[in-house]
N, C-alpha and C. Protein backbone atom coordinates (compact mmCIF):
# COMPACT_ATOMS: atom_id res chain seq x y z
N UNK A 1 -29.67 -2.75 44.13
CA UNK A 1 -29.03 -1.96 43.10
C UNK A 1 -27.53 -2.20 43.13
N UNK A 2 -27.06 -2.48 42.02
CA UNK A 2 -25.92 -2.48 42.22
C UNK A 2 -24.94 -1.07 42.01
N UNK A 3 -23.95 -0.88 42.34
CA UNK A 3 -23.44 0.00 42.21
C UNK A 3 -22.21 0.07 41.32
N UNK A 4 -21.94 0.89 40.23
CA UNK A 4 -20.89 0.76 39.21
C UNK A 4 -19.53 0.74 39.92
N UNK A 5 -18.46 0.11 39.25
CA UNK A 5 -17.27 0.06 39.39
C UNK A 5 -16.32 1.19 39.12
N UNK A 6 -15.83 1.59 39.84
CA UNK A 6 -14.88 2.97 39.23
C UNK A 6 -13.88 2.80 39.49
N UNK A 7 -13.14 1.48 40.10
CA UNK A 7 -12.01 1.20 40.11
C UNK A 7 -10.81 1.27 38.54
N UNK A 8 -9.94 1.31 38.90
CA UNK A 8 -8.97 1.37 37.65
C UNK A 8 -9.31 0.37 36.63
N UNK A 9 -9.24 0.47 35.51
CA UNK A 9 -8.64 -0.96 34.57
C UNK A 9 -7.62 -1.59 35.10
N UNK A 10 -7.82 -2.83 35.08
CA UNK A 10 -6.26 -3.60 35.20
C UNK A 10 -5.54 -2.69 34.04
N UNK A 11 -4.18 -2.66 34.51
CA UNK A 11 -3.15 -2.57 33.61
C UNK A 11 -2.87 -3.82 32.20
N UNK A 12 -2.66 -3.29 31.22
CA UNK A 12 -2.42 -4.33 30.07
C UNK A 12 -1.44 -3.84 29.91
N UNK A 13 -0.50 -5.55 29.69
CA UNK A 13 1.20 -5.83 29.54
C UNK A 13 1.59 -4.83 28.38
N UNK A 14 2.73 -4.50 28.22
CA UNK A 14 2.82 -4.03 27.29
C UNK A 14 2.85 -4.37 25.71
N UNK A 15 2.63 -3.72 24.98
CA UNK A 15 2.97 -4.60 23.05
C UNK A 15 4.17 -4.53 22.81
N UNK A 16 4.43 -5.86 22.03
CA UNK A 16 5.87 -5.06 21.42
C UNK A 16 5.75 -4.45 19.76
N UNK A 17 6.84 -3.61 20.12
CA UNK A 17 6.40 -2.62 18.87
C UNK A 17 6.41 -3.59 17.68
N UNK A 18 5.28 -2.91 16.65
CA UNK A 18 5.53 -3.89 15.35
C UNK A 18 6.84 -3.15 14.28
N UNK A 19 7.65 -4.03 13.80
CA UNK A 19 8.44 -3.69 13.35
C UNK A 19 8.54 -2.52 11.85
N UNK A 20 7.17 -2.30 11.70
CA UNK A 20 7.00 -1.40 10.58
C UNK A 20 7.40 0.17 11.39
N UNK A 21 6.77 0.62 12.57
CA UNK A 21 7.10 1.32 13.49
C UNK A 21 8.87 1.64 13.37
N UNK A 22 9.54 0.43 13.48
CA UNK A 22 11.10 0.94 13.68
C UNK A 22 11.75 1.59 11.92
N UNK A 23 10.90 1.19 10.67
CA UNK A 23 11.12 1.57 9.86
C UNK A 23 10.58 2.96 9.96
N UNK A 24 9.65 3.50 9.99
CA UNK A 24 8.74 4.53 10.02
C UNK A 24 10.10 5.71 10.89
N UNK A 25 10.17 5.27 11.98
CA UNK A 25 10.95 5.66 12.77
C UNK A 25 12.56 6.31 12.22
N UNK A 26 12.80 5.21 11.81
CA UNK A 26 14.26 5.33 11.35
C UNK A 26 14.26 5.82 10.28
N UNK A 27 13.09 6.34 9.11
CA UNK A 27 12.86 6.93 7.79
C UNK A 27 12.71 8.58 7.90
N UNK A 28 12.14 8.60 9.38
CA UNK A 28 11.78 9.98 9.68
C UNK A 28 13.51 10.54 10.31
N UNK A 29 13.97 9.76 11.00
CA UNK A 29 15.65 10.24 11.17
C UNK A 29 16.34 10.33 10.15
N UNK A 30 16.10 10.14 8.75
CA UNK A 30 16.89 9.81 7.58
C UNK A 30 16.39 11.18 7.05
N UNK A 31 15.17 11.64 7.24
CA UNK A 31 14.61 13.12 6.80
C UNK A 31 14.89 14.36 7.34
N UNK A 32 15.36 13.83 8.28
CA UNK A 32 15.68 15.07 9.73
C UNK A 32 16.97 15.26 9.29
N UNK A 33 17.76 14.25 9.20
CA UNK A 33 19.35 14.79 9.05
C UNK A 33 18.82 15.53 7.37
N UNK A 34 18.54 15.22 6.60
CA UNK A 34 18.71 15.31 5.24
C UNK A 34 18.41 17.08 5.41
N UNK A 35 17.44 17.09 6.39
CA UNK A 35 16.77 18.90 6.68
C UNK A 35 17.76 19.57 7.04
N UNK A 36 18.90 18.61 8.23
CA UNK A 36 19.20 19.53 9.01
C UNK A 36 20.78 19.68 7.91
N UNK A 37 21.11 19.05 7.26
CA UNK A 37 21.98 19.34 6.60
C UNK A 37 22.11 20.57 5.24
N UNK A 38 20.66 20.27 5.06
CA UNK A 38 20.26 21.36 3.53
C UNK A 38 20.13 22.76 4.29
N UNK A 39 20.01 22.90 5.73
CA UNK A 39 19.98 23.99 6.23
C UNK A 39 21.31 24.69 6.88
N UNK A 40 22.01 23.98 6.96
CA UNK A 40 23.42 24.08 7.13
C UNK A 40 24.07 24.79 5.57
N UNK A 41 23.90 24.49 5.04
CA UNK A 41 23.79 24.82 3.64
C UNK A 41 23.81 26.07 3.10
N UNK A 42 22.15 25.84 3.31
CA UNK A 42 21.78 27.16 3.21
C UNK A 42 21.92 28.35 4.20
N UNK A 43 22.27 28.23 5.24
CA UNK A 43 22.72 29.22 6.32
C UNK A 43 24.22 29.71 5.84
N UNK A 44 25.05 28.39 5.94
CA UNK A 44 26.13 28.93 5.61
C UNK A 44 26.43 29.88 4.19
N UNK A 45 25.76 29.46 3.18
CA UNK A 45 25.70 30.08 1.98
C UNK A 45 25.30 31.80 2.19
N UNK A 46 24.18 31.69 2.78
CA UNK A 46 23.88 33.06 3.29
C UNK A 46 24.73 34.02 4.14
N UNK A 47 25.78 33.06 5.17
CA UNK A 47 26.66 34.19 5.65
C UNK A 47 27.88 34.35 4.79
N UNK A 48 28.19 33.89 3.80
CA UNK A 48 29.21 33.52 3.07
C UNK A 48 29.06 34.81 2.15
N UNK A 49 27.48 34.61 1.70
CA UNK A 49 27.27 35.76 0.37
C UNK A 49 27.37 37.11 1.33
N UNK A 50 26.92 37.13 2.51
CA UNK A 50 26.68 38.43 3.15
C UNK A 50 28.14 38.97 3.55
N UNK A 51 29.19 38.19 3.72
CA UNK A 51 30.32 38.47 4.22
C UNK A 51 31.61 38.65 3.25
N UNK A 52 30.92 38.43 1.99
CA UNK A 52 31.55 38.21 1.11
C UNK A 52 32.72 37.68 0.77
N UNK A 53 32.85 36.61 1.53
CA UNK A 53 34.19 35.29 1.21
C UNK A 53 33.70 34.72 0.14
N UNK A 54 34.91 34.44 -0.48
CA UNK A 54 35.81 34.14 -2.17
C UNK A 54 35.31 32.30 -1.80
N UNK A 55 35.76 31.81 -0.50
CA UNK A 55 35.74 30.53 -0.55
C UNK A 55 34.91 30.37 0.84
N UNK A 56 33.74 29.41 0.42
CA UNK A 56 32.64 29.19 1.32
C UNK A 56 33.07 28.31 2.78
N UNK A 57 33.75 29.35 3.71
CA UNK A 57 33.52 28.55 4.91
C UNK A 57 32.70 28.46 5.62
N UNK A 58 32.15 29.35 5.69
CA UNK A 58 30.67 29.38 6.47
C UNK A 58 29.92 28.13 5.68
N UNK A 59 29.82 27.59 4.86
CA UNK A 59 28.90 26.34 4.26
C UNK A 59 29.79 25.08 4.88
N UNK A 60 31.13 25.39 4.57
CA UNK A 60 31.59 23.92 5.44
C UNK A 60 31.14 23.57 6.77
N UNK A 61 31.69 24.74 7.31
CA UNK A 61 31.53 24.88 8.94
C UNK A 61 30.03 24.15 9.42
N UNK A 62 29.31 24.93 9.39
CA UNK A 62 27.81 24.77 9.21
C UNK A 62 27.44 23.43 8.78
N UNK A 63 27.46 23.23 7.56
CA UNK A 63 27.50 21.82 7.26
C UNK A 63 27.80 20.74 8.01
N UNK A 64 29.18 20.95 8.25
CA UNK A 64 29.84 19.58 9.52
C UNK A 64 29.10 19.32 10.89
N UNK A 65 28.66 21.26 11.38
CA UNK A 65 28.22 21.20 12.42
C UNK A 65 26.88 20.50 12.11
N UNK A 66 26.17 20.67 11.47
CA UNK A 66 24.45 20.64 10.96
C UNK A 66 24.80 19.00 11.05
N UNK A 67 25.49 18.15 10.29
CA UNK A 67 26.06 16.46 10.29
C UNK A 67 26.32 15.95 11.65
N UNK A 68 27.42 16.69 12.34
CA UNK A 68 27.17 15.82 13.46
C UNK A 68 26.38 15.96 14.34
N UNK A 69 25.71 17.13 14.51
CA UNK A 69 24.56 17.12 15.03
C UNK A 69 23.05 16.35 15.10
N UNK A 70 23.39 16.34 13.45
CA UNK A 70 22.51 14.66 13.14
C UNK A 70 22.86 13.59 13.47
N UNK A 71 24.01 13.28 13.77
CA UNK A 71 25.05 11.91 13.76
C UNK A 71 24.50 11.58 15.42
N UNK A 72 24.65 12.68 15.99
CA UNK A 72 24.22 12.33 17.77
C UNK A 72 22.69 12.35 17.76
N UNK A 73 22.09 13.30 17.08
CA UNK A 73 20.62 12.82 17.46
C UNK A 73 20.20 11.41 16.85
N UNK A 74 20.93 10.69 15.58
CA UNK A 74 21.01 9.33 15.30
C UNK A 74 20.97 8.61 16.59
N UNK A 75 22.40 8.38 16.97
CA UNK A 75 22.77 7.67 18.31
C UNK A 75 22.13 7.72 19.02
N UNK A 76 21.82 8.61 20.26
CA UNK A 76 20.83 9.30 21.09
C UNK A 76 19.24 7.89 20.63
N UNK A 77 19.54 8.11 19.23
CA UNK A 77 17.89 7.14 19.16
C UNK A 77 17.87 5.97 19.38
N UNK A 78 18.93 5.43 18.93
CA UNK A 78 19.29 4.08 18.89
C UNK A 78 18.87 3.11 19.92
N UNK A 79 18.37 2.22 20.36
CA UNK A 79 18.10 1.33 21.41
C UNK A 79 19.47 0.84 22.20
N UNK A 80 19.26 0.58 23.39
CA UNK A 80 20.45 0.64 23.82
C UNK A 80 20.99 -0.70 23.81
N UNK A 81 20.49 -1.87 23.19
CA UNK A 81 20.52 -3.05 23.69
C UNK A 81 22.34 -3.68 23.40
């Protein structure tokens, strides 16, 4: 009788990514900022109306912050090569 193998799989090399992947990738970061900016937006708009300022700083503020916050999670993705 033989007896089954329960040893590991060999390991398989790795793939390299197919390049539709880095589009996919980089389309979904293009959606994220676009979110995180319309929410900046809209936050700031909301403390603006609640606080009742004449001129919307709370939307700038917010905004810039909401941008570069995207700007580093951009980078952050980037490959390091």
């Amino acid at each position: 009788m033989d007896t089954p193998n329960l040893s590991k799989p060999k390991s398989q090399p790795p793939r390299k990514q197919k390049p539709i992947n880095e589009y996919v990738k980089y389309s979904g970061l293009a959606f994220q900022m676009a979110a995180l900016i319309l929410l900046g937006y809209w936050l700031g708009g909301k403390l603006d109306k609640w606080l009742e300022f004449t001129i919307p700083v709370f939307t700038i503020i917010l905004i810039l912050l909401f941008l570069s916050v995207s700007f580093y999670s951009l980078i952050k993705s980037l490959p390091k090569d």
